[in-house]
N, C-alpha and C. Protein backbone atom coordinates (compact mmCIF):
# COMPACT_ATOMS: atom_id res chain seq x y z
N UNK A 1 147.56 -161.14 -166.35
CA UNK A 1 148.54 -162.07 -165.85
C UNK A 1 149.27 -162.70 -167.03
N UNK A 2 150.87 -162.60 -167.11
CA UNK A 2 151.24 -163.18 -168.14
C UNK A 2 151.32 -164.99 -168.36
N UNK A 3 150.93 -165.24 -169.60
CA UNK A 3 150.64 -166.83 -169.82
C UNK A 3 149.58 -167.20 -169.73
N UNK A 4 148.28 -166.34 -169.70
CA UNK A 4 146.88 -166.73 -169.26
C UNK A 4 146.06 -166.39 -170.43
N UNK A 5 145.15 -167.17 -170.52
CA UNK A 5 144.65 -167.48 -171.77
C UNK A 5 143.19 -167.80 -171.57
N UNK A 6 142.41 -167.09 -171.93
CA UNK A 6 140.97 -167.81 -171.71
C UNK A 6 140.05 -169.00 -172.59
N UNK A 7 139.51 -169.61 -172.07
CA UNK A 7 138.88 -171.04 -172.69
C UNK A 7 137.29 -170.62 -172.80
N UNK A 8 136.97 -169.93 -173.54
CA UNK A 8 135.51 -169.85 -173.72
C UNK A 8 134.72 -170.92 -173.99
N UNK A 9 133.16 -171.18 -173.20
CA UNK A 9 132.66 -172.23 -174.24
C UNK A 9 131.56 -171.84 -174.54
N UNK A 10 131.50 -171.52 -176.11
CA UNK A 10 130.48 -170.70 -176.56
C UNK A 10 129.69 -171.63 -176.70
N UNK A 11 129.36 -172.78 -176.47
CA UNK A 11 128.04 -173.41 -176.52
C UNK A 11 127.14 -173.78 -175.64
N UNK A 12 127.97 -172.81 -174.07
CA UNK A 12 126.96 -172.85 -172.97
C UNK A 12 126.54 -171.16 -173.32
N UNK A 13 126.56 -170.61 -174.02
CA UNK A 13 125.88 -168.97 -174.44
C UNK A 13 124.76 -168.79 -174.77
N UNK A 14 124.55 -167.69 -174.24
CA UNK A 14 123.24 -167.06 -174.73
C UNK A 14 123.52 -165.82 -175.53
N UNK A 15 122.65 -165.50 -176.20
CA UNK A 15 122.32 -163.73 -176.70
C UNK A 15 121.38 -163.09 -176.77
N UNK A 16 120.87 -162.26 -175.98
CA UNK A 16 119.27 -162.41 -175.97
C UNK A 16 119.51 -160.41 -176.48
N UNK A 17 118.46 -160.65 -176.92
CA UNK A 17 117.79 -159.18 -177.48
C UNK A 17 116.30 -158.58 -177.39
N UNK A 18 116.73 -157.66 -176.84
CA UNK A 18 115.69 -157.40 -176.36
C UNK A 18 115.20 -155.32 -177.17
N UNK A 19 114.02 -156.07 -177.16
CA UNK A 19 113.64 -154.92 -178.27
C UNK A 19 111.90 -154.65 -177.73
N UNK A 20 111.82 -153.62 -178.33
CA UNK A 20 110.04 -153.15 -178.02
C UNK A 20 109.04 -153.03 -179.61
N UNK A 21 108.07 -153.30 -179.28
CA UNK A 21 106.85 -153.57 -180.34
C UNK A 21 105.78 -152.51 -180.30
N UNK A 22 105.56 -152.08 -181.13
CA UNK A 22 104.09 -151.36 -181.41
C UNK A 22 102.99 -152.06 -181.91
N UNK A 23 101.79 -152.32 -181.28
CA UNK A 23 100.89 -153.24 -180.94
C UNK A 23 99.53 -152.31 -181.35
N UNK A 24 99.17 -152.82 -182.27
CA UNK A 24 97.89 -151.61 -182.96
C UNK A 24 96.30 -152.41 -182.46
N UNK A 25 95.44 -152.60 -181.36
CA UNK A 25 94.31 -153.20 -181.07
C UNK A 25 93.18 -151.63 -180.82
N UNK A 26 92.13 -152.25 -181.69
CA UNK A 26 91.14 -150.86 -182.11
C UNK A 26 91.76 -149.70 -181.93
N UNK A 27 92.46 -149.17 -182.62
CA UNK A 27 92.78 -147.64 -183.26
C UNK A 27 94.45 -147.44 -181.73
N UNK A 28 94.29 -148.32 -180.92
CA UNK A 28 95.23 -147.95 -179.86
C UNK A 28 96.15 -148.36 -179.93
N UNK A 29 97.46 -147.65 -180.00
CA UNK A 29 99.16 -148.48 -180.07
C UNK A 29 99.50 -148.40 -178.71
N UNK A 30 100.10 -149.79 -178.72
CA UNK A 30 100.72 -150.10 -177.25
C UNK A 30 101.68 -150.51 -177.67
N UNK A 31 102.76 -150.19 -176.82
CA UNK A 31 104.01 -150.20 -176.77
C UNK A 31 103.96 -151.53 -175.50
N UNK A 32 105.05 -152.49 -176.61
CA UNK A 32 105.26 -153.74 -175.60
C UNK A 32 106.86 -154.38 -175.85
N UNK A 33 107.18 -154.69 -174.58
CA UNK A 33 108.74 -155.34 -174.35
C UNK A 33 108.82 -156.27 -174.68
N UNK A 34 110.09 -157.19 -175.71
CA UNK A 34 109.84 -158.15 -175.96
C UNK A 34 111.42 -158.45 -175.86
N UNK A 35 111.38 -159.86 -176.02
CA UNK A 35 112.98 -160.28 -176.25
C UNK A 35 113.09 -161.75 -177.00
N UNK A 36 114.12 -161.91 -177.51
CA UNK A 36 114.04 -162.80 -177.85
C UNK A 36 115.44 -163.80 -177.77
N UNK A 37 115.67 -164.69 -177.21
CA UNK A 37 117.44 -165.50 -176.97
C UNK A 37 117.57 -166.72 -178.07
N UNK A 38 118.64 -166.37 -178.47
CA UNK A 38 119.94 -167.24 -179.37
C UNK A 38 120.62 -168.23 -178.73
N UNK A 39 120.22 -169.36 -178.91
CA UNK A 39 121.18 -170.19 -177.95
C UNK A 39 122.63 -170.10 -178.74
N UNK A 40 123.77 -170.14 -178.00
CA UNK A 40 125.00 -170.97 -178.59
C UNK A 40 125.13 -172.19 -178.83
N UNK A 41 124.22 -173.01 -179.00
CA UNK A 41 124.59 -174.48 -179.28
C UNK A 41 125.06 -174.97 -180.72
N UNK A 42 125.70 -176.04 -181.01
CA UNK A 42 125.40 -176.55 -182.37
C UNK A 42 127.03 -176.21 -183.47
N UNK A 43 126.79 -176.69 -184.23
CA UNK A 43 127.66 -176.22 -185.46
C UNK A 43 127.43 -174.58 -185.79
N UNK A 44 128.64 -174.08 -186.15
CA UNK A 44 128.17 -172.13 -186.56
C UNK A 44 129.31 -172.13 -187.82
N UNK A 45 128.55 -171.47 -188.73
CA UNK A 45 129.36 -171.06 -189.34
C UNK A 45 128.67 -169.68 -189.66
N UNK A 46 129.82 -169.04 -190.59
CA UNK A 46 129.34 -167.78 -190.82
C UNK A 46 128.73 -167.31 -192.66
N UNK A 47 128.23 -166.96 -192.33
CA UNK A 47 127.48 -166.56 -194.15
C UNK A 47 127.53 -165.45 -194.60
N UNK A 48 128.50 -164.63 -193.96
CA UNK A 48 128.39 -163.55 -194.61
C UNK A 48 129.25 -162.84 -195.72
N UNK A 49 129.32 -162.10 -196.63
CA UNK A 49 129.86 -162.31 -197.75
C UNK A 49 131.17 -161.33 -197.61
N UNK A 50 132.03 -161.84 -198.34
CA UNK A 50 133.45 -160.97 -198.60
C UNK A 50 134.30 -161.23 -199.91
N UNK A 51 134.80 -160.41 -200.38
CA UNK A 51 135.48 -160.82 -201.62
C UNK A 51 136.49 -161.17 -201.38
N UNK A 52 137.06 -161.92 -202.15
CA UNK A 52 138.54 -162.91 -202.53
C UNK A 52 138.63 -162.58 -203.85
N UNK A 53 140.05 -161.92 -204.34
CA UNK A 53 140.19 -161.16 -206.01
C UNK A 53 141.12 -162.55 -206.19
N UNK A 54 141.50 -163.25 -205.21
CA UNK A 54 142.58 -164.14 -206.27
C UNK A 54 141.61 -165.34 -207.37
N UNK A 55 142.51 -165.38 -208.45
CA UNK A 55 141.64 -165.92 -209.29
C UNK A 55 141.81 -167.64 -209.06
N UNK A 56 142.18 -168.27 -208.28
CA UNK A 56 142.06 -169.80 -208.06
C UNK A 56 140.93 -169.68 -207.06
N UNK A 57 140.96 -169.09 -205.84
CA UNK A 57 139.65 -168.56 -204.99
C UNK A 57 138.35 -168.94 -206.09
N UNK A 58 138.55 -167.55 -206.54
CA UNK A 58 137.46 -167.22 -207.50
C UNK A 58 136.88 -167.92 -208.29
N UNK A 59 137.82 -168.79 -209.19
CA UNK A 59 137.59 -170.14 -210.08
C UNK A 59 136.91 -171.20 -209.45
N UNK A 60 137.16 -171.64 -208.22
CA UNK A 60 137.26 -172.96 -207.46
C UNK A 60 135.78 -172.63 -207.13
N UNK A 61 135.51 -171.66 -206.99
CA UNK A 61 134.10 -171.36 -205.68
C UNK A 61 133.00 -170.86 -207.10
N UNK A 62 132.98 -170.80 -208.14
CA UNK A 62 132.20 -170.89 -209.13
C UNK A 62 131.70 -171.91 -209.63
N UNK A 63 133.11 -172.54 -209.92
CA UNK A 63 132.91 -174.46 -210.64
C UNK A 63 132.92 -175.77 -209.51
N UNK A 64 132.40 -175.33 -208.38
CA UNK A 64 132.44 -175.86 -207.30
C UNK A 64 131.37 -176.89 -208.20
N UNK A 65 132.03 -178.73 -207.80
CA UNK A 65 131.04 -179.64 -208.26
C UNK A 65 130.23 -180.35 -206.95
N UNK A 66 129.07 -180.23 -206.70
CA UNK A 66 128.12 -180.51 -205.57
C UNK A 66 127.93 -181.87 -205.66
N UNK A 67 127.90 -182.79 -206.79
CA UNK A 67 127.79 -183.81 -206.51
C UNK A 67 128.99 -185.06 -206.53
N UNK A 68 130.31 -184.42 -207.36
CA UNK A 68 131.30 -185.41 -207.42
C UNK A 68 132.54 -184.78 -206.39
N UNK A 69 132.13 -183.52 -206.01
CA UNK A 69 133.05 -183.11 -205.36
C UNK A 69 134.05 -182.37 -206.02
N UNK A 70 135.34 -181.57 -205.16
CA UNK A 70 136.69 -181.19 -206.17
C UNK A 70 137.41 -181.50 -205.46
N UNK A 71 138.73 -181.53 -206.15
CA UNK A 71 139.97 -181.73 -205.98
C UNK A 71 140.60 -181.34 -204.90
N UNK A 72 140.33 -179.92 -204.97
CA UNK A 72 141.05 -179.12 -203.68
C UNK A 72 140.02 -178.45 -203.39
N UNK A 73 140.18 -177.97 -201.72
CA UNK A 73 139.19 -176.92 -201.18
C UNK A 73 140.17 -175.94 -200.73
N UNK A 74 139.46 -174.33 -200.70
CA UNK A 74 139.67 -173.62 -200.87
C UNK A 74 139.19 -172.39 -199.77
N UNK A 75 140.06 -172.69 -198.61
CA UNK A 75 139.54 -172.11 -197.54
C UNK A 75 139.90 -170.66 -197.26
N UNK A 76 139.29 -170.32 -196.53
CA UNK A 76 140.08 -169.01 -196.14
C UNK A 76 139.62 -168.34 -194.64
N UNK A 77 140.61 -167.85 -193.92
CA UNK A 77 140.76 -167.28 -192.55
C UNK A 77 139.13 -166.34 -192.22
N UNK A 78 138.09 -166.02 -192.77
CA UNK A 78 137.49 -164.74 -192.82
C UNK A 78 136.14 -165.31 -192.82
N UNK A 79 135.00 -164.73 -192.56
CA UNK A 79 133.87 -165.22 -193.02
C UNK A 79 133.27 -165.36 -194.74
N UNK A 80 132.21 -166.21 -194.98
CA UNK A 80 131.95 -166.73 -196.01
C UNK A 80 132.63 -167.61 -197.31
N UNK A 81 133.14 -168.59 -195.99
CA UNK A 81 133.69 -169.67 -196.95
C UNK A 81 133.44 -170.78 -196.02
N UNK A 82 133.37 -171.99 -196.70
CA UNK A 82 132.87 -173.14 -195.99
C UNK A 82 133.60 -174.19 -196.67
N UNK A 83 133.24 -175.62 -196.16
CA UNK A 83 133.41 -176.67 -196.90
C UNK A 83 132.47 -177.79 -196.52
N UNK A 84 132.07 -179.03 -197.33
CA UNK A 84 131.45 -179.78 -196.10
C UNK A 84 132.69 -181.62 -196.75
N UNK A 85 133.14 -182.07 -195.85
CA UNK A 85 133.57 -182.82 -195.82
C UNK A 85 133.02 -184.52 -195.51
N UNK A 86 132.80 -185.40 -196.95
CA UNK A 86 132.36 -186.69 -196.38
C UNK A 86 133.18 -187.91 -196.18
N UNK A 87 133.55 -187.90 -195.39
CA UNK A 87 134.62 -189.16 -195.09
C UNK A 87 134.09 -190.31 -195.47
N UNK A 88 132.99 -190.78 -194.98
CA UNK A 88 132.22 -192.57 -195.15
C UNK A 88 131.88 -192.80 -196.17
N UNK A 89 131.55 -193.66 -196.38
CA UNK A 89 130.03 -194.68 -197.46
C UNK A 89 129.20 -194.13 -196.30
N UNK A 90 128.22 -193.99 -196.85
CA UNK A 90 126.59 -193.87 -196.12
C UNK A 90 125.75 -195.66 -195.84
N UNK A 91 126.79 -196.54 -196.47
CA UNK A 91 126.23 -197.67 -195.69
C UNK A 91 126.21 -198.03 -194.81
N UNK A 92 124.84 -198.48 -193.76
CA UNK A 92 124.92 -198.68 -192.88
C UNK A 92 124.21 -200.23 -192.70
N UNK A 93 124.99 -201.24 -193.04
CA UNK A 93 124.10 -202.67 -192.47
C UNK A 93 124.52 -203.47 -190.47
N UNK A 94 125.52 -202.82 -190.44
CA UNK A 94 126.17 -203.60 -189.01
C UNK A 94 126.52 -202.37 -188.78
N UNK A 95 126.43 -203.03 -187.11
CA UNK A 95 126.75 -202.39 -185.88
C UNK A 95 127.85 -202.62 -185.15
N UNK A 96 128.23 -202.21 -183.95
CA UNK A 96 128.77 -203.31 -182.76
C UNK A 96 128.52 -202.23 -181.26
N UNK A 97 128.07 -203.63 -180.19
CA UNK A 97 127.60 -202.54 -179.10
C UNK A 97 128.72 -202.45 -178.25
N UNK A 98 129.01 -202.14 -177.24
CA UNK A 98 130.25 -201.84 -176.20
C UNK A 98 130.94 -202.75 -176.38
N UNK A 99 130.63 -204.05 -176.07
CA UNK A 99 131.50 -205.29 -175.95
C UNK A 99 132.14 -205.41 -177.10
N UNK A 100 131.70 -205.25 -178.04
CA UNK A 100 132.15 -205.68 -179.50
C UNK A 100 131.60 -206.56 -180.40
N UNK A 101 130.21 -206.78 -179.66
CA UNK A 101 129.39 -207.88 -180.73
C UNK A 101 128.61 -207.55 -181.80
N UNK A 102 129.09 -208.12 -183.12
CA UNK A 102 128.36 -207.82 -183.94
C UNK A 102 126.66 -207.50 -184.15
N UNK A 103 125.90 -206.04 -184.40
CA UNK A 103 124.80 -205.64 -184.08
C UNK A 103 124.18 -205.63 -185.62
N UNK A 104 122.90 -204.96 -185.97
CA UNK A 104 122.26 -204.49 -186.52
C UNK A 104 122.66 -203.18 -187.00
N UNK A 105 122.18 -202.07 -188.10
CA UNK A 105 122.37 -200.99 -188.64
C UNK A 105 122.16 -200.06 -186.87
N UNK A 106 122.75 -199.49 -187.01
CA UNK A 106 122.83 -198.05 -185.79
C UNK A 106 123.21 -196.71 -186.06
N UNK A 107 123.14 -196.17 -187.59
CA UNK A 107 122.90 -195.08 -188.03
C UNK A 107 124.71 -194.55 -188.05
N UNK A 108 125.16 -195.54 -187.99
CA UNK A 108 126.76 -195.05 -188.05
C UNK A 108 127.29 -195.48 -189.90
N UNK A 109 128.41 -195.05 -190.29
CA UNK A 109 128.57 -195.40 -191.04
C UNK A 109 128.89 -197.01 -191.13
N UNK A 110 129.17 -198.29 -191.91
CA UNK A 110 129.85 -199.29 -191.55
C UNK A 110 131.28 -199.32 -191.30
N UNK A 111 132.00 -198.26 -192.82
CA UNK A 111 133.65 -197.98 -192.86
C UNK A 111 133.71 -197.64 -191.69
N UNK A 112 133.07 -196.54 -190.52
CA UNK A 112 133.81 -195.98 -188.92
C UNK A 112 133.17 -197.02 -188.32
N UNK A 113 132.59 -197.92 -188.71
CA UNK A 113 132.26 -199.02 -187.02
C UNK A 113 133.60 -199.83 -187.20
N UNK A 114 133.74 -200.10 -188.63
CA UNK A 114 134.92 -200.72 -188.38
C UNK A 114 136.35 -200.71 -188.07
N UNK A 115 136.75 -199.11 -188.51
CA UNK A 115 137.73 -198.28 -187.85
C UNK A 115 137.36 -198.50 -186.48
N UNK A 116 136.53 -197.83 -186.04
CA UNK A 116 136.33 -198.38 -184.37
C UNK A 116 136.10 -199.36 -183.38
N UNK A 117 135.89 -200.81 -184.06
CA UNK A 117 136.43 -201.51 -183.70
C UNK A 117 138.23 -202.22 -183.70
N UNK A 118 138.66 -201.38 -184.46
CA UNK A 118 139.98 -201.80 -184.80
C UNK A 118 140.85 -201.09 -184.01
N UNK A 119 140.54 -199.42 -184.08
CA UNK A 119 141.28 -198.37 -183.56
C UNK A 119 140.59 -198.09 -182.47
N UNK A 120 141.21 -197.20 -181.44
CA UNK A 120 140.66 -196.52 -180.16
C UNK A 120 139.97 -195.24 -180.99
N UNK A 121 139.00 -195.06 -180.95
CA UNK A 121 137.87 -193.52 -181.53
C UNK A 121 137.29 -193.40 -180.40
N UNK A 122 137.24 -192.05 -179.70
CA UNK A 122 136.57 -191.76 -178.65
C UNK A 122 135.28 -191.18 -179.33
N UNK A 123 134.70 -190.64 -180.19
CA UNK A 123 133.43 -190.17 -180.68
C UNK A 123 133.79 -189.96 -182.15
């Protein structure tokens, strides 16, 4: 049908595999069915490896600094490239509950409680 487009949601998925075992008990092999399922839930990324010849690629993803970070990231369309992005301070002394009253630590950052009390943030 033209204009139709499908909406997958891969995090109600399964993948199950199903495979058979050879089972060795006193000198006898038994053959047994087994399977095993993959949920789709969660964050996915992919790890598997591919080359990139350009040399800023190449540079960037060598001298990658883990603890101060870089400048630019360096993505690309394909599997085995990532990034991880930290927006906050990791301080957490205050809260605020629905109403808006000032709480206790609640495992949020403080900088987004306070964006979210200021701004509309749905999650």
């Amino acid at each position: 049908m033209r204009g139709s487009m499908a909406m997958m949601n891969f995090s109600k998925g399964t993948v199950t595999i199903n495979y058979k075992e050879d089972l060795v008990t006193g000198g006898a092999t038994t053959r047994v069915k087994k399977s095993i399922v993959l949920n789709m839930k969660g964050n996915t990324v992919s790890l598997l490896n591919q080359s990139n010849t350009k040399p800023a690629y190449s540079s960037a993803i060598s001298t990658a600094n883990a603890t101060l970070g870089d400048e630019r990231l360096y993505l690309k369309g394909g599997e085995g490239s990532m990034a991880i992005l930290s927006l906050f301070d990791k301080t957490d002394l205050i809260g605020y509950d629905k109403s808006g009253n000032l709480t206790g630590p609640n495992n949020v950052s403080d900088e987004l409680d306070n964006i979210r009390k200021k701004w509309l943030v749905n999650k």
